[in-house]
C-alpha atoms as a PDB file:
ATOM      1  CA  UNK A   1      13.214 -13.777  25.978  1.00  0.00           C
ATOM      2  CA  UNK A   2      16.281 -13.599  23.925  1.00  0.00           C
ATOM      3  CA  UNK A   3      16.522 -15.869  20.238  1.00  0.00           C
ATOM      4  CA  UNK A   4      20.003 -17.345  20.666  1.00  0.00           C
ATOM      5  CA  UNK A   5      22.509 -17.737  17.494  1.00  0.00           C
ATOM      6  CA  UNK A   6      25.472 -19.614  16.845  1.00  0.00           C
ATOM      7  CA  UNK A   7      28.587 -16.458  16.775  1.00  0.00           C
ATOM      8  CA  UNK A   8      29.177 -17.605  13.044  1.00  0.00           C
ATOM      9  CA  UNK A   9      25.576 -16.230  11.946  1.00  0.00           C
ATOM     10  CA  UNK A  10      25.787 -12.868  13.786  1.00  0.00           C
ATOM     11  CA  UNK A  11      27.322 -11.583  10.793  1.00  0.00           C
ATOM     12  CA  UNK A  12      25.359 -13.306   8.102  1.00  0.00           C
ATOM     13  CA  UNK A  13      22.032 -11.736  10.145  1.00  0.00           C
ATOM     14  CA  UNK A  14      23.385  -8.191   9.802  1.00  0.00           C
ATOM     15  CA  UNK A  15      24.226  -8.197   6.398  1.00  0.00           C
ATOM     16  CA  UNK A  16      20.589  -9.658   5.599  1.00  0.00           C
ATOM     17  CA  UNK A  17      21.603 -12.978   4.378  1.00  0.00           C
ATOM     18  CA  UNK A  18      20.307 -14.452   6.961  1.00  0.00           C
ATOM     19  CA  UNK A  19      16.563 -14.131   7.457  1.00  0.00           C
ATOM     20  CA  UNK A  20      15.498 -17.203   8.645  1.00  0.00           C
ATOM     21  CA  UNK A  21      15.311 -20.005  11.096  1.00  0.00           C
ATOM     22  CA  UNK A  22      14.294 -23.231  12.163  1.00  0.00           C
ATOM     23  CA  UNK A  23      13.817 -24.051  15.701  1.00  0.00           C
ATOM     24  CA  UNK A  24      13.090 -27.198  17.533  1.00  0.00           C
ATOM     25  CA  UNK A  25      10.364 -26.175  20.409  1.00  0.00           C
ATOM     26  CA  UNK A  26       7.548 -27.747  21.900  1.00  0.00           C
ATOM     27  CA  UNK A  27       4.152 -27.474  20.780  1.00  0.00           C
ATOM     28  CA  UNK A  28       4.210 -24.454  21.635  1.00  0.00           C
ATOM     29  CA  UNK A  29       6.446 -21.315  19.771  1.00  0.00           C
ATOM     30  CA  UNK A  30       8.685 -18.869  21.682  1.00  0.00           C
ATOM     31  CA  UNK A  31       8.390 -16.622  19.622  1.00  0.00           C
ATOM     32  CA  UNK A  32       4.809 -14.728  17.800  1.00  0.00           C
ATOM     33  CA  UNK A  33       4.584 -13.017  14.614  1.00  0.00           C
ATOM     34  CA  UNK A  34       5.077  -9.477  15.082  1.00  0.00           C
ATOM     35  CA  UNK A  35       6.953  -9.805  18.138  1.00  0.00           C
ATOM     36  CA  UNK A  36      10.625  -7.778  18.563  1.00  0.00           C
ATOM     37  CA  UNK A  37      13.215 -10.140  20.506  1.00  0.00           C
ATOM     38  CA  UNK A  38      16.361  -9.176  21.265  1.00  0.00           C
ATOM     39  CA  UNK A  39      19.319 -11.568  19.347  1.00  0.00           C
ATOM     40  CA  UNK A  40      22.340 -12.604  21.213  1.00  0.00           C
ATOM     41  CA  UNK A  41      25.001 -15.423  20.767  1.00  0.00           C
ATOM     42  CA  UNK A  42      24.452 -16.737  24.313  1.00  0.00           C
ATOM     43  CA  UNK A  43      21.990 -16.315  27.385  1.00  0.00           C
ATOM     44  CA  UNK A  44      24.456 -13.891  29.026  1.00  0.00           C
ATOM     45  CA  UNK A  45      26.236 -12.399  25.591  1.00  0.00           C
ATOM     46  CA  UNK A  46      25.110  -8.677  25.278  1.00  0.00           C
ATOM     47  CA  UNK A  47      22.434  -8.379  22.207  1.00  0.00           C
ATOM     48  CA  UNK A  48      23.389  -7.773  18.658  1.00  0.00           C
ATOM     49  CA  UNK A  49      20.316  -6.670  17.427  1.00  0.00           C
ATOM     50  CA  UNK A  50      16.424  -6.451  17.800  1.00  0.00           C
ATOM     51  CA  UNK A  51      14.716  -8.965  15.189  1.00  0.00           C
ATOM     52  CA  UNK A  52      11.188  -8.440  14.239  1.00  0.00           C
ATOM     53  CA  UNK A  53       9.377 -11.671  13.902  1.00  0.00           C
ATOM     54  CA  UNK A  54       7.607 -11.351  10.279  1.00  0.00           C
ATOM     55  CA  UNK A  55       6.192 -14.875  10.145  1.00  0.00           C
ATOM     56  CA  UNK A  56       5.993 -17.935  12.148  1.00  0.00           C
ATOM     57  CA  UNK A  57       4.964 -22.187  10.533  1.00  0.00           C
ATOM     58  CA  UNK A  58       5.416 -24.934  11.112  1.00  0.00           C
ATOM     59  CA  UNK A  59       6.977 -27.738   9.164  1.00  0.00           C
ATOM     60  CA  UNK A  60       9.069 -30.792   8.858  1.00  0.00           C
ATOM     61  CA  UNK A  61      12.623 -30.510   8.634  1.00  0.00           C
ATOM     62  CA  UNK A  62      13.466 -31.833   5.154  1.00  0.00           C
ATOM     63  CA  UNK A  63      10.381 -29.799   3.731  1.00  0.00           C
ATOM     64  CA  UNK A  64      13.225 -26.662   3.359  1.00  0.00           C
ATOM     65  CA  UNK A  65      12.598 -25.530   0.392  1.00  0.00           C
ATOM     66  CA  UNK A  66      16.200 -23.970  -1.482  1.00  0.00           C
ATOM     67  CA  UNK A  67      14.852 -20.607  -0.600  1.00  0.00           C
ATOM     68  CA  UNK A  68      14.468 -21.518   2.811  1.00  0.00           C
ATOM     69  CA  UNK A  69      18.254 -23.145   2.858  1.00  0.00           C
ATOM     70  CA  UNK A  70      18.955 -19.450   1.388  1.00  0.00           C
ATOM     71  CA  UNK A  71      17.262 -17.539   3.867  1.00  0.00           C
ATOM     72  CA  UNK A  72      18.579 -19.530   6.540  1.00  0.00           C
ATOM     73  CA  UNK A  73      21.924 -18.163   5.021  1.00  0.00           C
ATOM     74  CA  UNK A  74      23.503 -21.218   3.066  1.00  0.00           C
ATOM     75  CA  UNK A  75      23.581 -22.382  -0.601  1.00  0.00           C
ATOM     76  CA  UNK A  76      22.680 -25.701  -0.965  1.00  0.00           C
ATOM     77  CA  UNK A  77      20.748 -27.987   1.129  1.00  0.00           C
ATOM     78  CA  UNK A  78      23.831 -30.167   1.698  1.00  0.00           C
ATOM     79  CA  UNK A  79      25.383 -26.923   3.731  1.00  0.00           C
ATOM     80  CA  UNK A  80      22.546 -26.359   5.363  1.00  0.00           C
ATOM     81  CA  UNK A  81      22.348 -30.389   6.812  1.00  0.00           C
ATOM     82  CA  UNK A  82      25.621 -30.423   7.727  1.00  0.00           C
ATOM     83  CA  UNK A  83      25.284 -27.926   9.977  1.00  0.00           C
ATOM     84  CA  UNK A  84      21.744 -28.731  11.787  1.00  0.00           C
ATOM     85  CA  UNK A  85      23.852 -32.034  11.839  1.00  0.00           C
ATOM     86  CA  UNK A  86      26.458 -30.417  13.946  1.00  0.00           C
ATOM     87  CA  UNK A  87      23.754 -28.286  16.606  1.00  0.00           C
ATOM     88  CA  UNK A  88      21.687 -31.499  16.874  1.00  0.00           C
ATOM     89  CA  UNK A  89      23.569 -34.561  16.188  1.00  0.00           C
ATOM     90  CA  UNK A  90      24.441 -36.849  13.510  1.00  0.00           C
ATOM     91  CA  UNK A  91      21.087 -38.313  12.863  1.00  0.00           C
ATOM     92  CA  UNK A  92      18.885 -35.574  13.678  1.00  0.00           C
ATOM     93  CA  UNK A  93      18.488 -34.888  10.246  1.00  0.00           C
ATOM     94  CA  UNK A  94      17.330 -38.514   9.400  1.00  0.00           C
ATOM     95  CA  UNK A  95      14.528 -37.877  12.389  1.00  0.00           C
ATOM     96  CA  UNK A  96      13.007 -35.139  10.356  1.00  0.00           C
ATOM     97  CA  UNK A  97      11.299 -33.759  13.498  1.00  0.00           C
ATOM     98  CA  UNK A  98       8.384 -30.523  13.214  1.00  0.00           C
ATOM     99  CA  UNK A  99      10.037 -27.584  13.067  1.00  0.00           C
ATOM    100  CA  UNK A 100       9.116 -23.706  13.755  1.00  0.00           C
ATOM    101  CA  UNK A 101      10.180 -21.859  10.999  1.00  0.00           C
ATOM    102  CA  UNK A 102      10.614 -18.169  12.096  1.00  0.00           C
ATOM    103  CA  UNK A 103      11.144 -15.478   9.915  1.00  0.00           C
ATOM    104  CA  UNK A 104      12.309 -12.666  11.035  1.00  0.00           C
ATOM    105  CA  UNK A 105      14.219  -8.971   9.935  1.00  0.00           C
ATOM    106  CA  UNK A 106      16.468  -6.710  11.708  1.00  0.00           C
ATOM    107  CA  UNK A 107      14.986  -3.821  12.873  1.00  0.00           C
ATOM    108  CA  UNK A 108      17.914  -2.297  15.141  1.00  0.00           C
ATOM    109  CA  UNK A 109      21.653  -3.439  15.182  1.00  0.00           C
ATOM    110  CA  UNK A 110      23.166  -2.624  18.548  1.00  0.00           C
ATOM    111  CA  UNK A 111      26.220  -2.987  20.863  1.00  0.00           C
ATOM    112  CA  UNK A 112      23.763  -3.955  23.844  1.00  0.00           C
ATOM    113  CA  UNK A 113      20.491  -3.322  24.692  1.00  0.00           C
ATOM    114  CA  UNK A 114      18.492  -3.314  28.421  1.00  0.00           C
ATOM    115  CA  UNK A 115      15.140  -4.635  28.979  1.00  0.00           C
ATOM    116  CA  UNK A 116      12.683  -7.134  26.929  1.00  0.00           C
ATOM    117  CA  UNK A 117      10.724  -6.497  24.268  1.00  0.00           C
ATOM    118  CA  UNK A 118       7.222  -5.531  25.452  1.00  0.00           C
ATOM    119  CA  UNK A 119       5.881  -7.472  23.001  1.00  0.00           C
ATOM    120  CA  UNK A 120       7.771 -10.804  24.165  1.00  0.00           C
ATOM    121  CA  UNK A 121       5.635 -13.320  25.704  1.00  0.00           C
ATOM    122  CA  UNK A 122       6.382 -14.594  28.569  1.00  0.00           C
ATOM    123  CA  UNK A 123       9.005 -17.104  29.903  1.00  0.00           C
ATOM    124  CA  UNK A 124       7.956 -20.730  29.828  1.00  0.00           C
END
């Protein structure tokens, strides 16, 4: 299973800014510490790298921290709003729904890649 990003963080993730991110899932994560998933800008895009999962919480939304709006590549918690804001709609923010926070590193940049991980779990 691929972790889909928005095109403007592709760079941000390869230059290491970018180490970090919240996802909205069920109950259950897509994703498990120590797991390699292949990171692509859409479901068909070719990958742009492998990430390495390096730890996996949960949390509320507004409990970001200002290293956590850092890692998840902005500056100040206002950025970083505005543009959950703009993936999730104008009052997501004010919803403050559980989050998975995934940390994660790059452990292979690539043009494309074949295959899953064989450490992925499986589809849901």
């Amino acid at each position: 299973m691929p972790v889909l990003f928005r095109p403007d963080f592709v760079g941000p993730i390869l230059d290491g800014k970018k180490t970090e991110t919240r996802r909205i899932w069920s109950n259950r994560p897509r994703v498990r510490e120590g797991g390699v998933y292949q990171a692509r800008e859409s479901p068909t895009a070719p990958p742009f790298a492998r990430l390495k999962v390096t730890s996996l919480r949960r949390e509320k939304l507004q409990a970001i921290t200002i290293g956590g709006v850092r890692r998840e590549g902005f500056k100040k918690k206002a950025e970083f709003r505005k543009a959950w804001e703009e993936l999730y709609g104008p009052e997501s923010w004010e919803r403050n729904p559980p989050v998975w926070v995934v940390r994660f590193e790059v452990v292979q940049q690539e043009e494309a890649c074949g295959g899953e991980s064989a450490s992925s779990p499986s589809s849901e």
